[in-house]
Protein backbone atom coordinates (compact mmCIF):
# COMPACT_ATOMS: atom_id res chain seq x y z
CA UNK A 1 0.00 0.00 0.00
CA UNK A 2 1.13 3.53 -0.41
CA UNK A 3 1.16 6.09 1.90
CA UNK A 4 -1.07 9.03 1.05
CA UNK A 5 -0.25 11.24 4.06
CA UNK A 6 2.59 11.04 6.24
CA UNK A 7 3.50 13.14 9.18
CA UNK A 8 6.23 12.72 11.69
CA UNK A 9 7.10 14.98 14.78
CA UNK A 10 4.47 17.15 14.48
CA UNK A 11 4.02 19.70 17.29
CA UNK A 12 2.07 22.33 17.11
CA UNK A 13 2.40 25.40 20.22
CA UNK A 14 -0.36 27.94 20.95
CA UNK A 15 0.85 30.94 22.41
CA UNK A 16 -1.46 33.34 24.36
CA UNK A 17 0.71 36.09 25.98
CA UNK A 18 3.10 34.44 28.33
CA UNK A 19 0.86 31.26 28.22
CA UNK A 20 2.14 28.52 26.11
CA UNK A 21 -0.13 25.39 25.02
CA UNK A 22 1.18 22.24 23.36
CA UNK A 23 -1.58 21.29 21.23
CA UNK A 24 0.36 18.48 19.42
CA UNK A 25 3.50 16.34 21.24
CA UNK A 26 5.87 14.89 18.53
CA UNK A 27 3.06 12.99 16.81
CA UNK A 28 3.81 10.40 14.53
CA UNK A 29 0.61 9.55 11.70
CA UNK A 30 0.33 8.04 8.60
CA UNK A 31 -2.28 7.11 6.31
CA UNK A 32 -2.26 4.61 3.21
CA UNK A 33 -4.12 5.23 0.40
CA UNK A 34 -7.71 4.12 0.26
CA UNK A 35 -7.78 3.79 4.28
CA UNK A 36 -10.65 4.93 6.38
CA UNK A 37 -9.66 6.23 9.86
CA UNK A 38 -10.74 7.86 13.04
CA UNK A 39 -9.25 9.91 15.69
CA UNK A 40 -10.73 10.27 18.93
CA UNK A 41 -9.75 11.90 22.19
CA UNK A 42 -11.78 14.10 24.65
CA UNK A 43 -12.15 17.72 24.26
CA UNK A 44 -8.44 19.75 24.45
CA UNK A 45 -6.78 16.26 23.15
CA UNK A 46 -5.43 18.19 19.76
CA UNK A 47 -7.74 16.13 17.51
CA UNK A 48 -8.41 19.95 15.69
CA UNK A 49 -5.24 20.53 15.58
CA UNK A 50 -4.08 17.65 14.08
CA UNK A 51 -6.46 17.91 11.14
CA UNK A 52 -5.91 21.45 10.24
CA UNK A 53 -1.90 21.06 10.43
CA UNK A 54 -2.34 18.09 8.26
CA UNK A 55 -4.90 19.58 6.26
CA UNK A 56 -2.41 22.60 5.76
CA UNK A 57 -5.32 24.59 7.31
CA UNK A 58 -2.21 25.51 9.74
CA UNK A 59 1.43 25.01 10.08
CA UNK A 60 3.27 22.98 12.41
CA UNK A 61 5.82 24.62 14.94
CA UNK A 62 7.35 21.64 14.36
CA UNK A 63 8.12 18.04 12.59
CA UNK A 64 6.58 17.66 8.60
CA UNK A 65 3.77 16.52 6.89
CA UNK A 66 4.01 15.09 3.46
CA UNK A 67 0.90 15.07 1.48
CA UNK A 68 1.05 12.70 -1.69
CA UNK A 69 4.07 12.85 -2.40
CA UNK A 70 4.60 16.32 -1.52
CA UNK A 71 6.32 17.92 1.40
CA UNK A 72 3.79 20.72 2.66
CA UNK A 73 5.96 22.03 5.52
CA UNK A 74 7.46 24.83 3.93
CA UNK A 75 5.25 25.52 0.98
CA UNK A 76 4.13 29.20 0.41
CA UNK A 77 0.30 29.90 1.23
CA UNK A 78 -0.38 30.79 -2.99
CA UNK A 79 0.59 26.60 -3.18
CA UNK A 80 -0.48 25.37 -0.19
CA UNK A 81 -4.11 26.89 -1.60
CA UNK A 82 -3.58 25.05 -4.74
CA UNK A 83 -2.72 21.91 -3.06
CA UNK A 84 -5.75 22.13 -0.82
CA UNK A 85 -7.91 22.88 -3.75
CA UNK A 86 -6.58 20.06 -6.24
CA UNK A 87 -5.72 17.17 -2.90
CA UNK A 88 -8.19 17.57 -0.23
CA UNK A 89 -12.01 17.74 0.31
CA UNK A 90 -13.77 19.26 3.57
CA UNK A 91 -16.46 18.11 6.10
CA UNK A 92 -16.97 20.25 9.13
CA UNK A 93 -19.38 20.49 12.32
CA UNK A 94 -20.83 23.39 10.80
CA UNK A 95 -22.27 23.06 7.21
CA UNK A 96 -20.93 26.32 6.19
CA UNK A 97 -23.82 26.27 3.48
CA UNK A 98 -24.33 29.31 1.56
CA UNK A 99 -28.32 29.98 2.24
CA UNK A 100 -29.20 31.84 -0.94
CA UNK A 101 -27.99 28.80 -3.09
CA UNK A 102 -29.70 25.60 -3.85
CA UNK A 103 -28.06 21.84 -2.69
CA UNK A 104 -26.84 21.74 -6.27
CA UNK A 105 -25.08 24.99 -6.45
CA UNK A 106 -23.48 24.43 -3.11
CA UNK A 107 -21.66 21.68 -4.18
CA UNK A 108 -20.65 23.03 -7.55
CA UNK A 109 -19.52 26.15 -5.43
CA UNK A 110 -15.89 25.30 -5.44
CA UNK A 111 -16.06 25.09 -9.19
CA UNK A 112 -15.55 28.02 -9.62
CA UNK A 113 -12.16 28.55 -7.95
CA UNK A 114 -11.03 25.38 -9.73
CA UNK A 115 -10.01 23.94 -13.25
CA UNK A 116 -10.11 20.37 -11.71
CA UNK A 117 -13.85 19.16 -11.17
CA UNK A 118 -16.28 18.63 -14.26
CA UNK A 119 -19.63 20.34 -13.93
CA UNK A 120 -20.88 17.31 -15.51
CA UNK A 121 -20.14 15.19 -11.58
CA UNK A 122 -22.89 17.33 -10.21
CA UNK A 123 -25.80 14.97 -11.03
CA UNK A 124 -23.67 12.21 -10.39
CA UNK A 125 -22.13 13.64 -7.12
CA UNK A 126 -26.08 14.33 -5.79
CA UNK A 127 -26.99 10.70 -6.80
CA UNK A 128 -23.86 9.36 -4.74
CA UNK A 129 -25.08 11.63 -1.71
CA UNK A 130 -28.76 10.49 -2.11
CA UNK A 131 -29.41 13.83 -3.01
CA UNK A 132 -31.25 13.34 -6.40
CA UNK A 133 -34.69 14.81 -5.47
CA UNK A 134 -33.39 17.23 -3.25
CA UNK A 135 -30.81 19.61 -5.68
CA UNK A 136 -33.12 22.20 -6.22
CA UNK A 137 -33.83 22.84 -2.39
CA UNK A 138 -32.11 25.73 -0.40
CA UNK A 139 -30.02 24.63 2.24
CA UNK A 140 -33.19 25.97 5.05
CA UNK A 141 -35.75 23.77 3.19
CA UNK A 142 -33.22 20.61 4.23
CA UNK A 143 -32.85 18.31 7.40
CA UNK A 144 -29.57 18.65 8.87
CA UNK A 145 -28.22 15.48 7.83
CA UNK A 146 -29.45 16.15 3.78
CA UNK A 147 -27.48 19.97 4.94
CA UNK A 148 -24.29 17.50 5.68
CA UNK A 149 -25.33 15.55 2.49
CA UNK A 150 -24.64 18.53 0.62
CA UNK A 151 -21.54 19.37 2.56
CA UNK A 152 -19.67 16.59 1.55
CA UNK A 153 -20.64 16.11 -1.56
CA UNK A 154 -19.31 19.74 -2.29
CA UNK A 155 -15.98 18.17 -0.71
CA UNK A 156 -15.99 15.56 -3.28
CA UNK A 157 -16.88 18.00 -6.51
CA UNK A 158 -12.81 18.19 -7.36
CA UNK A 159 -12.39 14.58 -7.19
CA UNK A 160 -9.65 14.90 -3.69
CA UNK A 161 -6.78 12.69 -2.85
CA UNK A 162 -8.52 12.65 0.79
CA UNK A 163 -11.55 13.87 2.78
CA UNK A 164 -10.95 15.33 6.27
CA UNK A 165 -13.92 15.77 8.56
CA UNK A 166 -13.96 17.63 11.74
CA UNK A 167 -16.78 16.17 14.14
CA UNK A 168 -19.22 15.83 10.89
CA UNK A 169 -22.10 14.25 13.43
CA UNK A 170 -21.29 16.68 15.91
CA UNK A 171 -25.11 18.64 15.22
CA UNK A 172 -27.04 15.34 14.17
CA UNK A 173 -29.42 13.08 16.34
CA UNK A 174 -27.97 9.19 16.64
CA UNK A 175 -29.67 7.93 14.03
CA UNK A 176 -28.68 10.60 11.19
CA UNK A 177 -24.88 9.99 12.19
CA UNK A 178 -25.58 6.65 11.67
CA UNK A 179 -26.52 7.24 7.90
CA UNK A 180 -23.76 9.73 7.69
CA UNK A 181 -20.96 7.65 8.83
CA UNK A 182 -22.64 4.32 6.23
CA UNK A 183 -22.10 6.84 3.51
CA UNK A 184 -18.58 7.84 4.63
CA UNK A 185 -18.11 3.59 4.52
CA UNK A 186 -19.90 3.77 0.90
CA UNK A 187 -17.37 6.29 -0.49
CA UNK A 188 -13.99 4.51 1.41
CA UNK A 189 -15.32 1.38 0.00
CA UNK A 190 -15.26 2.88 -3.70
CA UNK A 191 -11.53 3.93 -2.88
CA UNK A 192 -11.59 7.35 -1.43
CA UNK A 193 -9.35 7.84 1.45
CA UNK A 194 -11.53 9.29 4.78
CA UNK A 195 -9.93 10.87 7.82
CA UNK A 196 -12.60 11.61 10.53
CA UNK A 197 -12.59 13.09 13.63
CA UNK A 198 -15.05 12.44 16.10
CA UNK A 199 -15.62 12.16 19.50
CA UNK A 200 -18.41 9.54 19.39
CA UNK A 201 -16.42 6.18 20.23
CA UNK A 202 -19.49 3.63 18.49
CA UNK A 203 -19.33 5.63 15.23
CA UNK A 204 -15.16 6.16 15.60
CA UNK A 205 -14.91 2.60 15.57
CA UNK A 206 -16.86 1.97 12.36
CA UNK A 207 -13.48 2.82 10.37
CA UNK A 208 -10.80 0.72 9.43
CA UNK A 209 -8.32 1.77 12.06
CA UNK A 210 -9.07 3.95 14.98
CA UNK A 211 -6.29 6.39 16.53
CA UNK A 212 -6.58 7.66 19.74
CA UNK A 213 -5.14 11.57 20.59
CA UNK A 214 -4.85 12.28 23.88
CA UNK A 215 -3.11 15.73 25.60
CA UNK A 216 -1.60 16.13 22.22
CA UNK A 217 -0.32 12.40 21.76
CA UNK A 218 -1.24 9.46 20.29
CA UNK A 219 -2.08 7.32 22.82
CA UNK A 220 -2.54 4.27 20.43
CA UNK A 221 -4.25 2.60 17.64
CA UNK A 222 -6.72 -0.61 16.88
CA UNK A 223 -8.43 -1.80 14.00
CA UNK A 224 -11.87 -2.37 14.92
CA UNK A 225 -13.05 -5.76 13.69
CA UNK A 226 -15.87 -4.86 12.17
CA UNK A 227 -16.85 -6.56 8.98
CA UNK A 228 -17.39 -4.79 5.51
CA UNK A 229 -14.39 -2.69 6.79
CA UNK A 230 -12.02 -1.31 4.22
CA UNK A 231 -11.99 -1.49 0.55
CA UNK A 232 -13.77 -4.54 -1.04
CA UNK A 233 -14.88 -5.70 2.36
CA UNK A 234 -11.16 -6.64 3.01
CA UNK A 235 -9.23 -6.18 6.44
């Protein structure tokens, strides 16, 4: 397997006057292609942290994070945009939908700031999201789990390397994070490569290999034996 994200030694340090926080201690983290994982870890672990520094949302204070092939560390913001654009897709807490626009539009939002996606993946992108019936609705007309529908399948428009989700259950009832996380396994099991954090342990340990952050560490890893997990239904 090849490794689609590796990052070694990452720490990242907060400073807030004379106060300084360690949000990430030396962390060591890689991720093969076509994996599905989860990091948990109670509130303050660095789960946030970890995901924007290896999102290049942020930069580390220290270690490196190599992104496909590519060394992200010391990139300069104009290509670290690019890269984000062209490598990763988004899922956050928050929907961040623009009201005004329809379920359809959302998702062909970042269309428009790239040469990469094909308007043409819209229909087939809503389909995939078991959106079909729903493209011409404004995001206030939706449930919030069809609003997280709509969400990711505007993170999957440019055809990414790797999604990244930030607590994407963290507003939906039991039962809706259910459905969300089965579609997460629905797109891993077509290939894509999923990194989700969460702090819901039952859903966390739905992924192929579950990583546990705790006070900015990883405090260890399992691979819940679960079956159906990975690509193909393989372990």
């Amino acid at each position: 397997m090849t490794a689609i994200l590796e990052a070694s030694g990452l720490t990242k340090i907060y400073r807030r006057g004379r106060e300084e926080i360690r949000a990430l201690k030396e962390v060591d983290f890689t991720v093969e292609e076509g994996e599905f994982v989860s990091i948990i870890g109670p509130s303050g672990s660095g789960k946030t942290a970890l995901l924007n520094v290896i999102g290049c949302l942020d930069t580390p204070s220290k270690g490196r994070v190599i992104l496909d092939g590519t060394e992200t560390t010391k990139m300069k913001e104009r290509d670290l945009v690019r890269l984000r654009r062209e490598k990763i897709g988004f899922v956050f807490q928050q929907f961040y939908l623009i009201p005004t626009l329809t379920a359809r539009e959302n998702i062909e939002l970042p269309l428009l700031f790239s040469r990469k996606g094909e308007r043409g993946r819209i229909e087939e992108i809503l389909d995939m999201v078991g959106l079909s019936d729903r493209g011409d609705h404004l995001p206030g007309q939706l449930s919030g789990g069809e609003m997280q529908r709509v969400a990711i399948g505007r993170a999957l428009i440019n055809d990414p390397k790797i999604i990244l989700a930030d607590e994407p259950t963290g507003n939906l009832d039991s039962a809706t994070s259910r459905m969300i996380f089965e579609l997460f396994r629905d797109l891993n099991r077509n290939g894509l490569t999923l990194v989700i954090v969460t702090h819901n342990l039952d859903l966390a340990r739905q992924a192929e290999k579950m990583y546990t952050l705790r006070d900015g560490q990883m405090a260890g890893c399992e691979r819940p034996d679960l079956p159906g997990n990975g690509r193909d239904g393989r372990r």
